[in-house]
PDB file of N, CA and C in Angstrom:
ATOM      1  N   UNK A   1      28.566 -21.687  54.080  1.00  0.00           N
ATOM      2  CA  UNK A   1      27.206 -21.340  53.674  1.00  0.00           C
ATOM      3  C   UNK A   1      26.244 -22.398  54.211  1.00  0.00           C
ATOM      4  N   UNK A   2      25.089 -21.975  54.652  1.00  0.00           N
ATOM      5  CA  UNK A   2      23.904 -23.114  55.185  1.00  0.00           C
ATOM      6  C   UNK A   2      23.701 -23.727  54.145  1.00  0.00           C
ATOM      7  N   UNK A   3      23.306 -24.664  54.720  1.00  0.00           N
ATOM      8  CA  UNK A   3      22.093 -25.997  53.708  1.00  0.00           C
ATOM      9  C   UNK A   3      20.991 -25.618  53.653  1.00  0.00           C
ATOM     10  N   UNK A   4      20.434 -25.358  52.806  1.00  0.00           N
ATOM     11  CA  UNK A   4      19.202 -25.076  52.527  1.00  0.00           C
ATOM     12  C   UNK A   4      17.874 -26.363  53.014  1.00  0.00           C
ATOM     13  N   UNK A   5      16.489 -25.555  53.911  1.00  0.00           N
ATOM     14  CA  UNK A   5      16.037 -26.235  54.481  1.00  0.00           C
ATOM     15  C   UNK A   5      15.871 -28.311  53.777  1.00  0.00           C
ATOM     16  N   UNK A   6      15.306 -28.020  52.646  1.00  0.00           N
ATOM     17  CA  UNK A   6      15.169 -29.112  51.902  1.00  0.00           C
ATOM     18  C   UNK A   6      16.237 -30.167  51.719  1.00  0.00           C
ATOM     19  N   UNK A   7      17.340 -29.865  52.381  1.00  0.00           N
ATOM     20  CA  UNK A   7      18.203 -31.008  52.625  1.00  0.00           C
ATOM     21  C   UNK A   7      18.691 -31.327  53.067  1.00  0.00           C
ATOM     22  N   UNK A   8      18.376 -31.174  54.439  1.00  0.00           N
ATOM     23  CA  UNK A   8      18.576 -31.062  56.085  1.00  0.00           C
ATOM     24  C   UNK A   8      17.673 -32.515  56.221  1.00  0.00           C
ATOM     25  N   UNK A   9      18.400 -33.110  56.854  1.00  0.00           N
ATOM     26  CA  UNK A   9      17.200 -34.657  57.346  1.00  0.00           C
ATOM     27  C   UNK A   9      16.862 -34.368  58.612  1.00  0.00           C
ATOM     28  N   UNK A  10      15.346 -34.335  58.280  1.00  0.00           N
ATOM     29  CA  UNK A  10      14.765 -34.284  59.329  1.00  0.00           C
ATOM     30  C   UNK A  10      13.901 -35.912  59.979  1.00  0.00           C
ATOM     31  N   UNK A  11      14.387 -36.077  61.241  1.00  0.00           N
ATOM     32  CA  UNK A  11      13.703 -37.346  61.383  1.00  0.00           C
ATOM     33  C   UNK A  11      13.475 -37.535  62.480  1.00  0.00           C
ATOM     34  N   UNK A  12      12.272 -37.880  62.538  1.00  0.00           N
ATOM     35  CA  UNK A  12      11.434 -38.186  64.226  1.00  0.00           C
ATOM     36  C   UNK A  12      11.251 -39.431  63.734  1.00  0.00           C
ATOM     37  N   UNK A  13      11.284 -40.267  64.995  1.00  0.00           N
ATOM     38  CA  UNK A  13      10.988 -42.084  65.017  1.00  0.00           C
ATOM     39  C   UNK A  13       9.307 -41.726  64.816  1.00  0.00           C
ATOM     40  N   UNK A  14       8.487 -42.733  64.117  1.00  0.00           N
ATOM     41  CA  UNK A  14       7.426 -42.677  64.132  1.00  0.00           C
ATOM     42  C   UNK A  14       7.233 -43.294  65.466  1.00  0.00           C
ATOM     43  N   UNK A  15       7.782 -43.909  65.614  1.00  0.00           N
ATOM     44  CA  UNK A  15       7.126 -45.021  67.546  1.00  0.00           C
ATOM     45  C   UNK A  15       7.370 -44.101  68.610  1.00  0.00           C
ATOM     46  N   UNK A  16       8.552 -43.227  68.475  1.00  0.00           N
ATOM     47  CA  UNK A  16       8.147 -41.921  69.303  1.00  0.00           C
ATOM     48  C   UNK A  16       7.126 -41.294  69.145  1.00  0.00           C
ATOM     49  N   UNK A  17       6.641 -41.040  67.763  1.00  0.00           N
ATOM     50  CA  UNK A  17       5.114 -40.228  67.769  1.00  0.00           C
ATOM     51  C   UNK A  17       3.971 -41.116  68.300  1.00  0.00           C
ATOM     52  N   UNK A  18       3.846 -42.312  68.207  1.00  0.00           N
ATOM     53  CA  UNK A  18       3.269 -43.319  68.514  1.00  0.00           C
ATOM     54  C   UNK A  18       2.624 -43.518  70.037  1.00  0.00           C
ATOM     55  N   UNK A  19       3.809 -43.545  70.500  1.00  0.00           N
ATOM     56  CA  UNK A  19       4.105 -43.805  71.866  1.00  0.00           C
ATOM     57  C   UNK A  19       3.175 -42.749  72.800  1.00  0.00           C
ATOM     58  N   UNK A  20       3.750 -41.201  71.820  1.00  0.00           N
ATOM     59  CA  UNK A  20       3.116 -40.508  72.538  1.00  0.00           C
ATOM     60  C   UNK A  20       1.345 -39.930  72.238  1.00  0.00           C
ATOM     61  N   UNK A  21       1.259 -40.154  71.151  1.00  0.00           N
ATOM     62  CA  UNK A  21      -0.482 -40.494  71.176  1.00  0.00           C
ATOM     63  C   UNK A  21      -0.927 -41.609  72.053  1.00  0.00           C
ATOM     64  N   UNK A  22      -0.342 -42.469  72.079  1.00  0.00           N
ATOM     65  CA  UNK A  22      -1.062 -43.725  72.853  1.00  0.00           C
ATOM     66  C   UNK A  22      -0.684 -43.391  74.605  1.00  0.00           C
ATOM     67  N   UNK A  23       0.050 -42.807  74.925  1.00  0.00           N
ATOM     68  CA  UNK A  23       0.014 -42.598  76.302  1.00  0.00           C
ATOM     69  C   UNK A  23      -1.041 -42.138  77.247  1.00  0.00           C
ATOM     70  N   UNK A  24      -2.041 -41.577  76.375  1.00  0.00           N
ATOM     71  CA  UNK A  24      -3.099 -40.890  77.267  1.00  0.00           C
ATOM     72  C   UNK A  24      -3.964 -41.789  76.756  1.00  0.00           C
ATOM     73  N   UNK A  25      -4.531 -42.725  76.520  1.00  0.00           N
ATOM     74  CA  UNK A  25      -5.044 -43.608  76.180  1.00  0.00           C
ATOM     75  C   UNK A  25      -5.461 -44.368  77.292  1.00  0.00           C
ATOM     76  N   UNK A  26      -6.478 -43.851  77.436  1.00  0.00           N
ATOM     77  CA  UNK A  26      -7.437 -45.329  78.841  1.00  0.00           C
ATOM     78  C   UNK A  26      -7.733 -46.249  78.778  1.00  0.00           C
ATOM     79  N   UNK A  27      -8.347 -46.722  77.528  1.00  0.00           N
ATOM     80  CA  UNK A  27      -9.052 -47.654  77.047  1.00  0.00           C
ATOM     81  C   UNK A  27      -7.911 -48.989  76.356  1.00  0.00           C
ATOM     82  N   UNK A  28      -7.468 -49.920  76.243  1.00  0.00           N
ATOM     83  CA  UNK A  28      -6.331 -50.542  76.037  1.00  0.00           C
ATOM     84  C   UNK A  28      -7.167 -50.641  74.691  1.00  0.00           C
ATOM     85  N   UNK A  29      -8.135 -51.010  73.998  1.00  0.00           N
ATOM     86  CA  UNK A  29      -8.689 -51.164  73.144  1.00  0.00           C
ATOM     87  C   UNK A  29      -8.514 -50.083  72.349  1.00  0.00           C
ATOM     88  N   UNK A  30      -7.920 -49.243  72.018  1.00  0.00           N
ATOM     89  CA  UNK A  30      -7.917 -48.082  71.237  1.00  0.00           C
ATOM     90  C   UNK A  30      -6.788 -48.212  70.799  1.00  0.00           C
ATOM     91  N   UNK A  31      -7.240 -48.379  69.164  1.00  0.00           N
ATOM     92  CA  UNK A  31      -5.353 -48.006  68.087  1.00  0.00           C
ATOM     93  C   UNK A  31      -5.563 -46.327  67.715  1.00  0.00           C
ATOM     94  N   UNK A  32      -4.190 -46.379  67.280  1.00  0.00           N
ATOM     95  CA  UNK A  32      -3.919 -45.698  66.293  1.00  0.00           C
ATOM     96  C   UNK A  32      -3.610 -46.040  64.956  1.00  0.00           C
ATOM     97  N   UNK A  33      -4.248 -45.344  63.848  1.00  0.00           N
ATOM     98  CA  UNK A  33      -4.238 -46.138  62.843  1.00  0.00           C
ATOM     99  C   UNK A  33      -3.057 -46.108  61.814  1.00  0.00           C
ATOM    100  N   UNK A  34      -2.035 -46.483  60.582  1.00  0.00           N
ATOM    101  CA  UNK A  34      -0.364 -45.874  60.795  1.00  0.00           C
ATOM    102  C   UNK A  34      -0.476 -44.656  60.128  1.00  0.00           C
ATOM    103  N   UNK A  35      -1.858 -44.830  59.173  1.00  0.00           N
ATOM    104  CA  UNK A  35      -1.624 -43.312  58.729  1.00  0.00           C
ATOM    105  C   UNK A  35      -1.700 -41.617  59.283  1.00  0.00           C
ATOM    106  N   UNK A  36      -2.234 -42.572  60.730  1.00  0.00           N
ATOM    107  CA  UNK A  36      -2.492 -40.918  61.732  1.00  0.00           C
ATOM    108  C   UNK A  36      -1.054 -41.278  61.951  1.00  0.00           C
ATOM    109  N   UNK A  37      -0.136 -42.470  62.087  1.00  0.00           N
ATOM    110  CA  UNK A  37       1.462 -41.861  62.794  1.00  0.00           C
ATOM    111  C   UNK A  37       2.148 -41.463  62.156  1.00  0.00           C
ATOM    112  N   UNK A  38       1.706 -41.468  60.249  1.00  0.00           N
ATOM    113  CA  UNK A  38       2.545 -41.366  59.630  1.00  0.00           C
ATOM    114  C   UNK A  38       2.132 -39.289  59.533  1.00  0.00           C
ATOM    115  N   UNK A  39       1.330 -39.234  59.288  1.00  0.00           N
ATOM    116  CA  UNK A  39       0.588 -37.785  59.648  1.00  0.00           C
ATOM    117  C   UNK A  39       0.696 -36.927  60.591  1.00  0.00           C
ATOM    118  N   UNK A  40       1.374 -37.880  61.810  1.00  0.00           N
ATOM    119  CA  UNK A  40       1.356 -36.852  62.877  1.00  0.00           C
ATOM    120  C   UNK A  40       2.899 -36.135  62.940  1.00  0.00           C
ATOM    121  N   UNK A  41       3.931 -37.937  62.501  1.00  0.00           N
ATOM    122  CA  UNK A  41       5.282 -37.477  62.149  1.00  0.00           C
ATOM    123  C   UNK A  41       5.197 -36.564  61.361  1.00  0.00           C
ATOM    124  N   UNK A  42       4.825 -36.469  60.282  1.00  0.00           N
ATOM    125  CA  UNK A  42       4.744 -35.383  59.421  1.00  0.00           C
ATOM    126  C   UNK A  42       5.240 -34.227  59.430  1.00  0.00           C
ATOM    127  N   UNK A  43       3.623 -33.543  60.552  1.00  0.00           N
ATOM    128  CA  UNK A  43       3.491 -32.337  61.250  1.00  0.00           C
ATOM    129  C   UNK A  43       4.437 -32.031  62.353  1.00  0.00           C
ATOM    130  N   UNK A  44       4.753 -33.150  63.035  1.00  0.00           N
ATOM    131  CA  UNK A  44       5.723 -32.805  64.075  1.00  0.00           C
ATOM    132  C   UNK A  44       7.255 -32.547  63.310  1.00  0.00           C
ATOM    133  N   UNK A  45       7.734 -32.941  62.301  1.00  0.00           N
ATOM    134  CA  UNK A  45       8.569 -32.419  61.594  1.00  0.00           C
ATOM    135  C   UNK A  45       8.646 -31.143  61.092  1.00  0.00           C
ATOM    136  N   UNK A  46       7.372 -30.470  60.641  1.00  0.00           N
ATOM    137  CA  UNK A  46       7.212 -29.484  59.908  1.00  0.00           C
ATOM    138  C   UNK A  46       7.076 -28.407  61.273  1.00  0.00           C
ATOM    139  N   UNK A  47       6.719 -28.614  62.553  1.00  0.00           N
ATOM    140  CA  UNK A  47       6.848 -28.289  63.890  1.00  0.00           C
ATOM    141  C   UNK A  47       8.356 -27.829  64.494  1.00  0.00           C
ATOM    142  N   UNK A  48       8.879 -28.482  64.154  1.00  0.00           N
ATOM    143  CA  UNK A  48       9.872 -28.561  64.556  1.00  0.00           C
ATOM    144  C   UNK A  48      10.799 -27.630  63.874  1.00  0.00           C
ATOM    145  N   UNK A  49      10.881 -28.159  62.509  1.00  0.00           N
ATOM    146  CA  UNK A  49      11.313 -27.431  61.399  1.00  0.00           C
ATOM    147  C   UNK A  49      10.822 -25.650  61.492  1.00  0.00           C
ATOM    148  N   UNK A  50       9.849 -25.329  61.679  1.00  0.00           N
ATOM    149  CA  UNK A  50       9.501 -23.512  61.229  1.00  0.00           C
ATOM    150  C   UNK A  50       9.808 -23.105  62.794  1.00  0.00           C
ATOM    151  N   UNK A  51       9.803 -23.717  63.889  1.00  0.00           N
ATOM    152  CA  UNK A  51      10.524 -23.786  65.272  1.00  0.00           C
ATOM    153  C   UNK A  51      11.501 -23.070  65.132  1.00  0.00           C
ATOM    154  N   UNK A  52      12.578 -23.980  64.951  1.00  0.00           N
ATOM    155  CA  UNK A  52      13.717 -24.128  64.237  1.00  0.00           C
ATOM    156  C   UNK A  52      14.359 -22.711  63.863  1.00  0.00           C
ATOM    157  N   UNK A  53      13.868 -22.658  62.401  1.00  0.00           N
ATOM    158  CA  UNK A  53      13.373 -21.481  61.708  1.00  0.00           C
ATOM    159  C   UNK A  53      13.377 -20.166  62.049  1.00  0.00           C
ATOM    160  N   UNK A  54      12.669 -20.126  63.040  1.00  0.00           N
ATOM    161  CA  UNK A  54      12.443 -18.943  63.897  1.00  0.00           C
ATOM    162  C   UNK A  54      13.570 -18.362  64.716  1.00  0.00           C
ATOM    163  N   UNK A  55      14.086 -19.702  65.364  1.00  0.00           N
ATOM    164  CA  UNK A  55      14.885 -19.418  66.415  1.00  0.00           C
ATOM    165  C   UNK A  55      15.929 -19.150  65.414  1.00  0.00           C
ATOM    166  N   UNK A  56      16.774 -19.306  64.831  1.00  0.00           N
ATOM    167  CA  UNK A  56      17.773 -18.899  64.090  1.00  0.00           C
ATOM    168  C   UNK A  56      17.379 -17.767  63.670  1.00  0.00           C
ATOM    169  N   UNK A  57      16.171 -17.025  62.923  1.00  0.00           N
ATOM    170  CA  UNK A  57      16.426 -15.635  62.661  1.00  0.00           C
ATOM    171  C   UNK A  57      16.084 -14.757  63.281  1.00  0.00           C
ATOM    172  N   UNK A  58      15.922 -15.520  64.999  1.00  0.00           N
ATOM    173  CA  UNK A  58      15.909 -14.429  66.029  1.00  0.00           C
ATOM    174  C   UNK A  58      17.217 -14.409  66.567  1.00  0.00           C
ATOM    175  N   UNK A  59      18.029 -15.630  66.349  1.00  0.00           N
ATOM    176  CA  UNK A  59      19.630 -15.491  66.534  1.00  0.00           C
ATOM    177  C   UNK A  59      20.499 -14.688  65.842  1.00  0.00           C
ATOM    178  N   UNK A  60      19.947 -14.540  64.540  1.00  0.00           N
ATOM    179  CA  UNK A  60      20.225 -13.857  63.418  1.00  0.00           C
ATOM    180  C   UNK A  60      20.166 -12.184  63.703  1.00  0.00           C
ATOM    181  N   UNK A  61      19.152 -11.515  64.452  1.00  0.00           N
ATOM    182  CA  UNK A  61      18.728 -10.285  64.734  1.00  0.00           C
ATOM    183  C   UNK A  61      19.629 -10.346  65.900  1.00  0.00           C
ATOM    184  N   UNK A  62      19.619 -11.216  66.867  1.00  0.00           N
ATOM    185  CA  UNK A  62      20.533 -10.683  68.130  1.00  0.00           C
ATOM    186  C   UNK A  62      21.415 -10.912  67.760  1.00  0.00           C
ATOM    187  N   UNK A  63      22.617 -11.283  67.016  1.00  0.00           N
ATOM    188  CA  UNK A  63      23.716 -11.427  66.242  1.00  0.00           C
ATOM    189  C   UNK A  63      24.336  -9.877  66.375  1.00  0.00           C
ATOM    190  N   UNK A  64      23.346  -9.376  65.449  1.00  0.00           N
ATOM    191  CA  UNK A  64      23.591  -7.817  64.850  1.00  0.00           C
ATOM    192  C   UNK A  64      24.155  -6.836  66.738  1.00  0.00           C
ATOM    193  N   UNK A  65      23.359  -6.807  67.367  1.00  0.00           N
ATOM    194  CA  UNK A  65      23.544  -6.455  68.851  1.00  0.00           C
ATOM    195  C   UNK A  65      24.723  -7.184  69.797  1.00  0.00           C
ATOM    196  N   UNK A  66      24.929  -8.375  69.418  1.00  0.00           N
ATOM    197  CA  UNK A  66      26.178  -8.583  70.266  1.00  0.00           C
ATOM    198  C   UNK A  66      26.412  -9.973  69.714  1.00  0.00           C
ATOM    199  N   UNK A  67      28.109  -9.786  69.299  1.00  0.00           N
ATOM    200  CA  UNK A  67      28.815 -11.051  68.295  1.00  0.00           C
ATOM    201  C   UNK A  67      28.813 -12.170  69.035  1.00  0.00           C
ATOM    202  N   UNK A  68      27.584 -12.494  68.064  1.00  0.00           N
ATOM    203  CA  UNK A  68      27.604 -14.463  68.742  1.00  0.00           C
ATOM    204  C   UNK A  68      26.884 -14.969  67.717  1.00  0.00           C
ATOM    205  N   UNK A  69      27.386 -16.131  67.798  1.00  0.00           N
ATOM    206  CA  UNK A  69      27.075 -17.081  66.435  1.00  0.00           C
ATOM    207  C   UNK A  69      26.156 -18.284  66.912  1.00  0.00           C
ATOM    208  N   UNK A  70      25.345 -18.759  68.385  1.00  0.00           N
ATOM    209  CA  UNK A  70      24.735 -19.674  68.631  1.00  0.00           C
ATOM    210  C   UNK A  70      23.194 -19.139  68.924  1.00  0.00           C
ATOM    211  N   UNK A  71      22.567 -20.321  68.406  1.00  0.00           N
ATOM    212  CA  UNK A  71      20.873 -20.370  68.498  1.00  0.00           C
ATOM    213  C   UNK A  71      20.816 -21.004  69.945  1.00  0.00           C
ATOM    214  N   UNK A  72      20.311 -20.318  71.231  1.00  0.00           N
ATOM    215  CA  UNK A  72      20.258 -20.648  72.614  1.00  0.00           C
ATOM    216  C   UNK A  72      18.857 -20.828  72.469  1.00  0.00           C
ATOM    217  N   UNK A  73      18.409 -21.422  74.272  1.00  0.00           N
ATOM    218  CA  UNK A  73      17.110 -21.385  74.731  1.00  0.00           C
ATOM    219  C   UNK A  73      16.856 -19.929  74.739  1.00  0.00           C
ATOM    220  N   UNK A  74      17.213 -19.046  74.847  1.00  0.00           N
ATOM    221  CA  UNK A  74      16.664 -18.040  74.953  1.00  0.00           C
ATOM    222  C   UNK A  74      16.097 -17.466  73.426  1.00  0.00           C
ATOM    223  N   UNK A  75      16.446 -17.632  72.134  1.00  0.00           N
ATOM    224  CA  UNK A  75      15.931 -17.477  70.957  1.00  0.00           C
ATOM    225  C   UNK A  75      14.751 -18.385  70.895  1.00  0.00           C
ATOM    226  N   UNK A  76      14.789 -19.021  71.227  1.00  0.00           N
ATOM    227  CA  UNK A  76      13.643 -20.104  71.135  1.00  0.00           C
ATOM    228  C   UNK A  76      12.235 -19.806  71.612  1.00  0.00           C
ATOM    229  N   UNK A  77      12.642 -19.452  73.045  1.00  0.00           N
ATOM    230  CA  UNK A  77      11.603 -18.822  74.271  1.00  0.00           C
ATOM    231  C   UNK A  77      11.325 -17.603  73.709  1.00  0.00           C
ATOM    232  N   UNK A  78      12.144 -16.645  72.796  1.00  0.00           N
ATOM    233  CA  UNK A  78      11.748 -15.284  72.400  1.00  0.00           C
ATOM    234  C   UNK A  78      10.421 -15.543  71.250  1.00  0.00           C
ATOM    235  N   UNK A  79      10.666 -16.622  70.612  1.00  0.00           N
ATOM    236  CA  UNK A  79       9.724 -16.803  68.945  1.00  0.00           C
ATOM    237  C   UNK A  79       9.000 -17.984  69.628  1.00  0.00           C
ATOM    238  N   UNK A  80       8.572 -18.412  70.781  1.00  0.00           N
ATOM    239  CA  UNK A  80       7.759 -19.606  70.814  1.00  0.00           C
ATOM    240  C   UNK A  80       6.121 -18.921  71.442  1.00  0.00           C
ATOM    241  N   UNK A  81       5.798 -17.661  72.000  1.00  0.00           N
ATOM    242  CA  UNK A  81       4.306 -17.009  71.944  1.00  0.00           C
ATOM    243  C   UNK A  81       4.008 -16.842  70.583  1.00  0.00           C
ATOM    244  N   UNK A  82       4.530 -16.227  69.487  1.00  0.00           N
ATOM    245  CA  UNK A  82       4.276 -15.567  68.590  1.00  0.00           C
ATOM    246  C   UNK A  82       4.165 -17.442  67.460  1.00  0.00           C
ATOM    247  N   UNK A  83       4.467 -18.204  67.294  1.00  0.00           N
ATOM    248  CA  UNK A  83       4.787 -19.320  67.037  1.00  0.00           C
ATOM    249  C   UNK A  83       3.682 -20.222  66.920  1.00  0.00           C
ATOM    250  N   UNK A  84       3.336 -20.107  68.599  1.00  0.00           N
ATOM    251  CA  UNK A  84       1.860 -20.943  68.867  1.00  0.00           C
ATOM    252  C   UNK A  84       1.103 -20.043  68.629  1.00  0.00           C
ATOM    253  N   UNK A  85       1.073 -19.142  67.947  1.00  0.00           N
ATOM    254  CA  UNK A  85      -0.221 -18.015  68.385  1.00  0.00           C
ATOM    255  C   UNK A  85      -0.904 -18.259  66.413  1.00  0.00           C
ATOM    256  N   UNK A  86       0.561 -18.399  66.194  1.00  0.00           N
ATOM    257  CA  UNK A  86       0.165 -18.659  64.486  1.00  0.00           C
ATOM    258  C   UNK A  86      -0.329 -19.918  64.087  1.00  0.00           C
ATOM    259  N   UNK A  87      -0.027 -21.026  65.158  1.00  0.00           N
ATOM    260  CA  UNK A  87      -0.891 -22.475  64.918  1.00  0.00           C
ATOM    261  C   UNK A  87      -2.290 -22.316  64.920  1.00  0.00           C
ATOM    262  N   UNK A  88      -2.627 -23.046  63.635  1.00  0.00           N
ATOM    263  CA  UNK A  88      -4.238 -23.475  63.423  1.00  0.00           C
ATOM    264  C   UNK A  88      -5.203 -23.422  64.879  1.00  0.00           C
TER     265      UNK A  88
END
């Protein structure tokens, strides 16, 4: 039986999120402040997570059509228009 989402560890390095806000950064003088990294980890968890999500119960539907038990790139690529289309 699955684990239910809530106790699944989910974990992104914050200095990976870090890293990548500050990369486009021109100005060397420009922070980030920790509560935007702690905020951005956040979201990029919760990103990741309904991602995730998706792709499994589109694995779940192609399941039914032909016996296979793995979440591929191709489930992913099927729920990732419809995905971004639902982002803010």
């Amino acid at each position: 039986m699955p684990k239910p989402l809530n106790t699944i560890e989910k974990k992104i390095e914050p200095q990976v999120v870090k890293d990548i806000l500050t990369s486009q950064f021109t100005n060397s003088k420009t922070k980030v402040a920790n509560e935007v990294i702690t905020m951005m980890t956040e979201l990029a968890k919760l990103v990741v997570t309904e991602a995730a999500t998706r792709a499994v119960l589109q694995a779940k539907q192609d399941r039914k059509a032909a016996n296979n038990n793995k979440v591929t790139l191709d489930h992913i690529e099927a729920v990732l228009p419809q995905f971004m289309m639902d982002l803010p």
